[in-house]
Structure formats: C-alpha cells, structure tokens
C-alpha atoms as a PDB file:
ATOM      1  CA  UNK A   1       0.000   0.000   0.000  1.00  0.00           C
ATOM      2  CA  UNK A   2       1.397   3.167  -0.540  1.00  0.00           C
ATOM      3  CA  UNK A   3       2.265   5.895   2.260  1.00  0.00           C
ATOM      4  CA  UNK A   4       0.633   9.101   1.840  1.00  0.00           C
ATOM      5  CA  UNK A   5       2.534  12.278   1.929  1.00  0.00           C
ATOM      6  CA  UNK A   6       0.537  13.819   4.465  1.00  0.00           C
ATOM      7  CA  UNK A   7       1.173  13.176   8.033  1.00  0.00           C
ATOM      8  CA  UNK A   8      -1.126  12.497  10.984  1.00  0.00           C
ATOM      9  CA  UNK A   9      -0.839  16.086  12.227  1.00  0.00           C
ATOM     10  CA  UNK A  10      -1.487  17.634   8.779  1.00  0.00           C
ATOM     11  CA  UNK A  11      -4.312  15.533   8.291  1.00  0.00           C
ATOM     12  CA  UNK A  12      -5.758  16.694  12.214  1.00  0.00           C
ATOM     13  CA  UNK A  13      -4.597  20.182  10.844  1.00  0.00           C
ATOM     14  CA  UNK A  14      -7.009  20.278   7.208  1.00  0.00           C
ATOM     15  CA  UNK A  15      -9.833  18.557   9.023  1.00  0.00           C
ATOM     16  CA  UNK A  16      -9.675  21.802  11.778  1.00  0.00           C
ATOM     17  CA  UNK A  17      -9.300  24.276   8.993  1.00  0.00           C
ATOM     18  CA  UNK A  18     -12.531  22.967   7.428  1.00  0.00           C
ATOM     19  CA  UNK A  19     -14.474  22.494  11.284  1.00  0.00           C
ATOM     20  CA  UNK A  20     -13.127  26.247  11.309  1.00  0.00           C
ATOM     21  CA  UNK A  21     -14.928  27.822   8.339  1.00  0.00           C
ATOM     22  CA  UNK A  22     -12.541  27.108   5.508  1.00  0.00           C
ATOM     23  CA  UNK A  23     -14.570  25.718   2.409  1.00  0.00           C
ATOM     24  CA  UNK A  24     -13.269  22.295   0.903  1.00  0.00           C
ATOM     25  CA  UNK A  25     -12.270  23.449  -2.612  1.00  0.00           C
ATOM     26  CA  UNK A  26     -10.312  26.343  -0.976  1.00  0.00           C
ATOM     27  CA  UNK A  27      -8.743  23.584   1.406  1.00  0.00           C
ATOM     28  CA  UNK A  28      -8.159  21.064  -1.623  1.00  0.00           C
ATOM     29  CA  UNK A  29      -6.396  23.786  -3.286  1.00  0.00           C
ATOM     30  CA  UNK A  30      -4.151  25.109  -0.713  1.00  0.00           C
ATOM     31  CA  UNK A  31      -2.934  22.052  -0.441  1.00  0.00           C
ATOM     32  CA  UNK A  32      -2.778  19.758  -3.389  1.00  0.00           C
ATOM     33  CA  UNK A  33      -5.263  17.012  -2.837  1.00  0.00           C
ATOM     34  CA  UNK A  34      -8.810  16.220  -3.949  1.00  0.00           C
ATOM     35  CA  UNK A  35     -12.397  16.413  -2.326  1.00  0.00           C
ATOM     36  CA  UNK A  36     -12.730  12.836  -2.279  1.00  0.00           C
ATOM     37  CA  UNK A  37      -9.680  12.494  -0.562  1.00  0.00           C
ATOM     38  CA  UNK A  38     -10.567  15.114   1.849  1.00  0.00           C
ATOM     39  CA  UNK A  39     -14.218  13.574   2.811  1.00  0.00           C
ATOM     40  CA  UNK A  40     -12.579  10.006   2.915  1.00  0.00           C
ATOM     41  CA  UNK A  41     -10.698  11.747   5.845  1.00  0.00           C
ATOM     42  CA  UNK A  42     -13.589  13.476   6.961  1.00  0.00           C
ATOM     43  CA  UNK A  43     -15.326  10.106   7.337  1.00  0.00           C
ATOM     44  CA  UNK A  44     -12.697   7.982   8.854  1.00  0.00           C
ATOM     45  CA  UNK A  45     -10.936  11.045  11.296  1.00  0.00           C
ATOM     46  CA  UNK A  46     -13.468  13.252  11.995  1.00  0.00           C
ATOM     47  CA  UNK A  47     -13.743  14.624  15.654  1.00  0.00           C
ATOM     48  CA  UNK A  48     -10.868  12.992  16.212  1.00  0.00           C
ATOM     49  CA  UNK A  49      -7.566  14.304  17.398  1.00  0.00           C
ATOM     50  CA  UNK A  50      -3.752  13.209  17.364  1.00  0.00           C
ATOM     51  CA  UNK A  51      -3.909  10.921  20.216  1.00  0.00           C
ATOM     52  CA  UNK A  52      -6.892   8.706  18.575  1.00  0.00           C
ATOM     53  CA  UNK A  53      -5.679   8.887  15.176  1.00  0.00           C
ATOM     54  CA  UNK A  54      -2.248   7.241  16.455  1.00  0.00           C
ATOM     55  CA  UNK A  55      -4.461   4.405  18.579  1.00  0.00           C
ATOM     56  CA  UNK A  56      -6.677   3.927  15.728  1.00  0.00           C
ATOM     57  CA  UNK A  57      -3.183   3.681  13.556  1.00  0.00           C
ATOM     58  CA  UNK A  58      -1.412   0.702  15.678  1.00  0.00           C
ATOM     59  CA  UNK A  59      -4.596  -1.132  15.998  1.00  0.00           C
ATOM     60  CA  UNK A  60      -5.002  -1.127  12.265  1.00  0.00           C
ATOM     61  CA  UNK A  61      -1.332  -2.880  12.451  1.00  0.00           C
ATOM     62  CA  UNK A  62      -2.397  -4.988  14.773  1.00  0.00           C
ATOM     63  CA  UNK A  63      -4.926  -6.168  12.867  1.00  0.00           C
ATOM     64  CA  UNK A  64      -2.936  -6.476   9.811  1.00  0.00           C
ATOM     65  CA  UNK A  65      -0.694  -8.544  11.481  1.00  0.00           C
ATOM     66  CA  UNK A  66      -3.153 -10.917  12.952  1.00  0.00           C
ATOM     67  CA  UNK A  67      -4.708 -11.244   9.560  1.00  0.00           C
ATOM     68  CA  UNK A  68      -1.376 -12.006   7.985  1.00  0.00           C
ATOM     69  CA  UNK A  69      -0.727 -14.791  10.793  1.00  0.00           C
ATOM     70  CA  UNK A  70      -4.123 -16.491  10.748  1.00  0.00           C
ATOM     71  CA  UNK A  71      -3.404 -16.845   6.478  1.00  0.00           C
END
C-alpha cells in the first residue's frame, strides 16, 4: 500500500481548517489534494484528534498482522 505524503498532524490540521470555516475546494487547493480524498478523511478522522488517530493507527497494524498470521 502506498504511504501518503501527508502526516497524521497535517491531516488533524485540514480537518480543523474545514471544522473552522474554511470551504473544501479552498482547502483542496491550498494544499494539493482532492475532495474525495478530503471527505474520505472526513469520514474515517473526523472529531478525532492526534492521540486517537495514532491508537486507531497501531490497531489497524495490529490487525494487519493478525490477519497475515491467521493466512
């Protein structure tokens, strides 16, 4: 799978912008990415903040790995 170039805090960072009054296509624009992209993250992260998104994070890993050993 590949790693996306933005990082847990930037992602926690464009999902505030928008909670803050920034519209999508202005946020989409600003910086590089598309609106599906950003309302995939909306769906999976929102209301979330960095702590969460790092638990959420290992326990997809986890899970991964179980998956992986199981097969």
């Amino acid at each position: 799978m590949r790693k996306s170039k933005f990082s847990d805090a930037q992602i926690i960072a464009i999902l505030k912008q928008n909670e803050n009054g920034v519209s999508v296509p202005e946020l989409c624009r600003e910086h590089g990415m598309s609106s599906a992209l950003f309302y995939k993250w909306r769906a999976k992260y929102g209301g979330m903040d960095a702590s969460l998104m790092k638990r959420l994070k290992e326990l997809e890993e986890e899970n991964k790995r179980l998956k992986k050993m199981y097969a």
